[in-house]
Protein backbone atom coordinates (compact mmCIF):
# COMPACT_ATOMS: atom_id res chain seq x y z
CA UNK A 1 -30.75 24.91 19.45
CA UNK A 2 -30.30 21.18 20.31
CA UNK A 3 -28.99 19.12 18.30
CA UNK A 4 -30.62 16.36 16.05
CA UNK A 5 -29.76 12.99 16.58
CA UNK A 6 -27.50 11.19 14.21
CA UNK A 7 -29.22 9.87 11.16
CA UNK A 8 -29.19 5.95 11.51
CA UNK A 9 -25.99 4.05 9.69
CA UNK A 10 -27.19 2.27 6.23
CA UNK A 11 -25.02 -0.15 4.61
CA UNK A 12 -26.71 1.77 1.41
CA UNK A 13 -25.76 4.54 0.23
CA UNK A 14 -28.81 7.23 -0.22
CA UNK A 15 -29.21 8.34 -3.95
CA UNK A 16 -27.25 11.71 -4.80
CA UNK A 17 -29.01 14.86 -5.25
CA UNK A 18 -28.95 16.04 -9.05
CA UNK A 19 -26.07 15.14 -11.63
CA UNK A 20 -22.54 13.43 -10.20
CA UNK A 21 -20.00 15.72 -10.32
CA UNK A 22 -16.97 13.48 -10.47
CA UNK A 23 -16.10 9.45 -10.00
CA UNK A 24 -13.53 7.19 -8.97
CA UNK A 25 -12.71 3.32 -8.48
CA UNK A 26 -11.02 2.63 -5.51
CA UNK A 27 -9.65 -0.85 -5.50
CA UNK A 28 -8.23 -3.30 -3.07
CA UNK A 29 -8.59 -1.06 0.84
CA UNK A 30 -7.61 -1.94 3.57
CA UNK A 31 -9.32 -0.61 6.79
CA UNK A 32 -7.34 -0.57 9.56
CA UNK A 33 -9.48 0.68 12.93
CA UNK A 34 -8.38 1.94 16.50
CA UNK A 35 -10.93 3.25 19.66
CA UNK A 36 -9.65 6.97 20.58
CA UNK A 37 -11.10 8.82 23.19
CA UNK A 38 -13.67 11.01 22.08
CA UNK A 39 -11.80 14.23 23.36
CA UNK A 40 -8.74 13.36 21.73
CA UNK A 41 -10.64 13.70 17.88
CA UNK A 42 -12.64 16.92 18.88
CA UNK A 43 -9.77 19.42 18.68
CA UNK A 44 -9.45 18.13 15.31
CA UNK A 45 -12.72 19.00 13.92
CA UNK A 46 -14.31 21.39 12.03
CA UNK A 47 -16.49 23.83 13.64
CA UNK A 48 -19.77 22.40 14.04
CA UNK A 49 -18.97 19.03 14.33
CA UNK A 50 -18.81 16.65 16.99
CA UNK A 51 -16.77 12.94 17.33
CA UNK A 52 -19.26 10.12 15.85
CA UNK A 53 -18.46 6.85 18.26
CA UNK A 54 -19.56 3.55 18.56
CA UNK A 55 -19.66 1.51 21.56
CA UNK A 56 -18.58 4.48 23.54
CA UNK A 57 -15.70 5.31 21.89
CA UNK A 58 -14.41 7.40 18.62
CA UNK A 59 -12.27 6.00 15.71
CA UNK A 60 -9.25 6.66 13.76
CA UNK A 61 -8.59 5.00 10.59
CA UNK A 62 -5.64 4.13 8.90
CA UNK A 63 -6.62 2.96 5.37
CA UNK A 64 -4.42 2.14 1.97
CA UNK A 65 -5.97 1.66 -1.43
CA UNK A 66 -5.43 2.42 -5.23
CA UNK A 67 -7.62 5.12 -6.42
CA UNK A 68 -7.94 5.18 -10.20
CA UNK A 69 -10.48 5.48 -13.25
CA UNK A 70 -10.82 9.13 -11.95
CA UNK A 71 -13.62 11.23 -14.02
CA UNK A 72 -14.99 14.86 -13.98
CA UNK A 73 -18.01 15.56 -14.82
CA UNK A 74 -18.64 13.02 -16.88
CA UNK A 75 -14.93 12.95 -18.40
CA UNK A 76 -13.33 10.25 -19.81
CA UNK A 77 -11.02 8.49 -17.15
CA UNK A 78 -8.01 10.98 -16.85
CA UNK A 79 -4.87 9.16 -17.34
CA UNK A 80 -2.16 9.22 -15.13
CA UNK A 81 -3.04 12.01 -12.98
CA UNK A 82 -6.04 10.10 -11.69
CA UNK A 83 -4.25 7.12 -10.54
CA UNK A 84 -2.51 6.35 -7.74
CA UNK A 85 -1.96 4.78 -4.39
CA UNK A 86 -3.29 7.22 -1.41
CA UNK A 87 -3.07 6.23 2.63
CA UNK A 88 -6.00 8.22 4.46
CA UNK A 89 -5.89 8.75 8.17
CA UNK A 90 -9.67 9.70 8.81
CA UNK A 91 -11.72 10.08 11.90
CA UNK A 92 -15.77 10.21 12.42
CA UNK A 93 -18.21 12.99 13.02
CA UNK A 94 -21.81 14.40 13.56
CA UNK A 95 -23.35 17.50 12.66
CA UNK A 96 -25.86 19.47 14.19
CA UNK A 97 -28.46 18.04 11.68
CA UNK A 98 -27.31 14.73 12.36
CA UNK A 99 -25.41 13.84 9.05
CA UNK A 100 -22.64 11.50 9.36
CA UNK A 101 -18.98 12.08 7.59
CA UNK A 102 -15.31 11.42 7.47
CA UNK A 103 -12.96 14.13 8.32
CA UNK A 104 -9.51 13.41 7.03
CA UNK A 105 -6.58 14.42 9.12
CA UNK A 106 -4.17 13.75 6.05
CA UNK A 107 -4.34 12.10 2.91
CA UNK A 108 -0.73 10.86 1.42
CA UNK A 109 -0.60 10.60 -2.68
CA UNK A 110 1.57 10.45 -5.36
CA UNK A 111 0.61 12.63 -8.23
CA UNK A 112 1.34 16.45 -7.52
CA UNK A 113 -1.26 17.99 -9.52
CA UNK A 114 -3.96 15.94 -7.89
CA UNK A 115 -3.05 17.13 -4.32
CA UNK A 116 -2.83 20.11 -5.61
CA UNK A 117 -6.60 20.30 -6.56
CA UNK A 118 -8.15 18.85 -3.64
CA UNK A 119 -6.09 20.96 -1.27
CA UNK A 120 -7.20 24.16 -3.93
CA UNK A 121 -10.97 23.21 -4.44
CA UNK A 122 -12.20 21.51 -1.14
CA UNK A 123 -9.64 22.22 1.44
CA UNK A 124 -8.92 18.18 1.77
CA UNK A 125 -5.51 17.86 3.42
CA UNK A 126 -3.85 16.13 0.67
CA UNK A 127 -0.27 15.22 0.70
CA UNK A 128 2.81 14.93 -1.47
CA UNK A 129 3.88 11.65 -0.85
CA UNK A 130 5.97 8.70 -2.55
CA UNK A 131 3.04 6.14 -2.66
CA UNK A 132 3.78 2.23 -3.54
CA UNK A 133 1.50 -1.10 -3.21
CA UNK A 134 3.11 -4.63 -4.12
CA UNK A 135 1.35 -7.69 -3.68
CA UNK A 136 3.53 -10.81 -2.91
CA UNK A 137 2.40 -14.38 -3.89
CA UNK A 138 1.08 -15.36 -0.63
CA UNK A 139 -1.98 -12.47 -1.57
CA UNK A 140 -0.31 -10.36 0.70
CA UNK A 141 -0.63 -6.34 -0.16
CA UNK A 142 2.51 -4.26 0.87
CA UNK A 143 1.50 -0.53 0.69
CA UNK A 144 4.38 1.92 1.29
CA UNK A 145 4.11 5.65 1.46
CA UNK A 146 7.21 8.51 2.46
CA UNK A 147 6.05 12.19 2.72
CA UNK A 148 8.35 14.12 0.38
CA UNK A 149 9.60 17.13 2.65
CA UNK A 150 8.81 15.25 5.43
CA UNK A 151 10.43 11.47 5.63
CA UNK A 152 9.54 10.93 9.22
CA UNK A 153 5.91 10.78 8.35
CA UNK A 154 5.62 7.19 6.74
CA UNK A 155 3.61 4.21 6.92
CA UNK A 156 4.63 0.85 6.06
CA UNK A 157 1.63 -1.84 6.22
CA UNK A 158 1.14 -5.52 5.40
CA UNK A 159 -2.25 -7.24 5.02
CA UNK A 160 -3.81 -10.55 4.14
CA UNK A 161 -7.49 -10.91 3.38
CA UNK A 162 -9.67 -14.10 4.75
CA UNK A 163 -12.33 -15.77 2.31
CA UNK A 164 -14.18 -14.77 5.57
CA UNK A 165 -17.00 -12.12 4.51
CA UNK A 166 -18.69 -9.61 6.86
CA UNK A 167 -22.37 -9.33 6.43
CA UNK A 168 -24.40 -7.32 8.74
CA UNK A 169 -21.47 -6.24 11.78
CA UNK A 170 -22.70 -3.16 13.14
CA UNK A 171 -19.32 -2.19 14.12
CA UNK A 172 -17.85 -2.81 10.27
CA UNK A 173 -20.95 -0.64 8.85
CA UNK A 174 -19.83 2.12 11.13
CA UNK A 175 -16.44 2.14 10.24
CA UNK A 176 -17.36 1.87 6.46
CA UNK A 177 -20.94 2.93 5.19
CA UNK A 178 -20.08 6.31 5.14
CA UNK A 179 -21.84 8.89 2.82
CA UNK A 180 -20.55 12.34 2.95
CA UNK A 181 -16.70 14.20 3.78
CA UNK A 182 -16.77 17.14 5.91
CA UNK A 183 -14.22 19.90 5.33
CA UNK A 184 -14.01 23.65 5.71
CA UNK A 185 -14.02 25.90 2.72
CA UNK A 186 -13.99 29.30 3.19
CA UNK A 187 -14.47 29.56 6.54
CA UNK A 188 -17.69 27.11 6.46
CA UNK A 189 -17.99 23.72 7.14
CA UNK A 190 -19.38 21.86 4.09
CA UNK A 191 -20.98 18.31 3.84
CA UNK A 192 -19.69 16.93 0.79
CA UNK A 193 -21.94 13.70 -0.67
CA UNK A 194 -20.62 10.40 -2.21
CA UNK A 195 -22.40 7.19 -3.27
CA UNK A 196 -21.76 4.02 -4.35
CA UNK A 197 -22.86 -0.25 -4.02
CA UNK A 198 -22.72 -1.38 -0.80
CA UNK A 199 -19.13 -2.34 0.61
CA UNK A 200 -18.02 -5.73 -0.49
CA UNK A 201 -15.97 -6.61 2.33
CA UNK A 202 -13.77 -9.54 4.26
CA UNK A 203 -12.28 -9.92 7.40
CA UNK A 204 -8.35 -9.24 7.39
CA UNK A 205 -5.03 -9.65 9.09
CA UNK A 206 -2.21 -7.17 9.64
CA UNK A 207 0.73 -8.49 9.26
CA UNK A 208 3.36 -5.99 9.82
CA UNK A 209 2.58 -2.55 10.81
CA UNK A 210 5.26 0.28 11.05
CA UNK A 211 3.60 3.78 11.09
CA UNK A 212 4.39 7.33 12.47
CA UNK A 213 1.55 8.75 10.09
CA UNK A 214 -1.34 8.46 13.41
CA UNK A 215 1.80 9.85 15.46
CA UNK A 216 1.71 12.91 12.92
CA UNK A 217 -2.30 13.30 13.02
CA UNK A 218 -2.07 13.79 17.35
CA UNK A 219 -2.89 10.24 18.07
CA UNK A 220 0.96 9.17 19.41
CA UNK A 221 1.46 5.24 20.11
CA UNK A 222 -2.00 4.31 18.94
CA UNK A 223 -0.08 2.45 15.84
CA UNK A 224 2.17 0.60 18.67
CA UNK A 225 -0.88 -1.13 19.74
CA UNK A 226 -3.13 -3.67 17.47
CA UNK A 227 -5.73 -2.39 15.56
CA UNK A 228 -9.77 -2.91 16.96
CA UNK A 229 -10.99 -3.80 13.32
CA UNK A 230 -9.32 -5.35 10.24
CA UNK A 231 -10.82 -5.38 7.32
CA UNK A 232 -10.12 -5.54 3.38
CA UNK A 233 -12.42 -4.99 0.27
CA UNK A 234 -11.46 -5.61 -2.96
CA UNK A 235 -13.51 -2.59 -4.39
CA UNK A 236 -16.33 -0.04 -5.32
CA UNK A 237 -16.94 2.69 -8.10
CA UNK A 238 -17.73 5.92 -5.93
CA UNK A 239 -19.71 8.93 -7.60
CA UNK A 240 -19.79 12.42 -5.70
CA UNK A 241 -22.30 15.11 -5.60
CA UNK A 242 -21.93 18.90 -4.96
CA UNK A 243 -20.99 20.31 -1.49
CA UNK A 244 -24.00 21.68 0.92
């Protein structure tokens, strides 16, 4: 059977089939963007997917943010437990009905439980990590993360937004306006739905950059090299919908 071509990228998110299962804010990202050869992400896939690209080439993304105001189900925000700094390293791919989704390689966080959960319910490759963001008085945000059990996997980054926004960059609605996760639960690859306002988001600089987490994912040296796309948004609310 061939397969369908990939549905068309939308700054806006499509409306989520039947009641939200869960929510989350996720505040002040930072989207930091490299071109990968296509066969390096495929080995890294789940089965039925192939590597999304743009401009001939695939994408890896190295991206700090504070996730918080976490609900279930319509819960109350759960204290604690759904708060915290995570650092995702995510790549890009296609089904064979043409849905687009992130895969995440690895997913670094700070509260146990929590990591525990994802890596229970959905399979998503969530770590154990020390997590830390401090912002200086120049607006610059520091994000900090050390793998417990593992202290050679770490990322240090430091980032500066512009008051430059980015309206309308194919390249930036790629990399962003992303509606689904893909991940493999029991055996089967499931497409896994999320929606929220369209991305709010600036142009950015990196200012300091000392990573071996893309080393860790299979992508060694790509973090000795300047990133293709910088970006920074201060924010969305993000609902999610069942798997399919």
């Amino acid at each position: 059977m061939t397969a369908a071509a990939p549905q068309p990228i939308s700054a806006i998110a499509p409306p989520l089939a039947g009641r939200a299962s869960a929510s989350q804010r996720w505040s002040h990202l930072v989207f930091l963007h490299w071109r990968v050869e296509a066969a390096q992400v495929a080995p890294l896939l789940p089965a039925g997917l192939v590597p999304d690209e743009f401009d001939g080439s695939s994408w890896i993304g190295l991206i700090p943010f504070v996730l918080d105001r976490a609900t279930v189900w319509g819960s109350p925000p759960v204290p604690y437990f759904g708060s915290f700094v995570e650092v995702n390293v995510r790549l890009y791919a296609v089904d064979a009905d043409g849905h687009r989704g992130v895969v995440f390689v690895s997913l670094e966080a700070s509260r146990l439980a929590a990591v525990i959960a994802a890596r229970t319910l959905f399979r998503i490759p969530y770590r154990w990590s020390r997590t830390t963001l401090t912002r200086s008085a120049a607006g610059e945000f520091h994000y900090s993360s050390r793998r417990h059990l593992a202290v050679s996997a770490r990322t240090d980054i430091v980032a500066r937004s512009t008051d430059q926004p980015v309206v309308g960059d194919p390249l930036a609605d790629f990399l962003t306006a992303r509606w689904a996760l893909f991940s493999t639960v029991r055996g089967r690859t499931v497409h896994l739905r999320n929606h929220h306002e369209p991305w709010p988001l600036y142009r950015a600089e990196l200012v300091r950059l000392e990573d071996t987490l893309l080393d860790a994912a299979g992508f060694p040296g790509v973090a000795a090299r300047p990133p293709d796309s910088v970006l920074y948004s201060p924010g969305v609310t993000t609902w999610f919908g069942g798997a399919g």
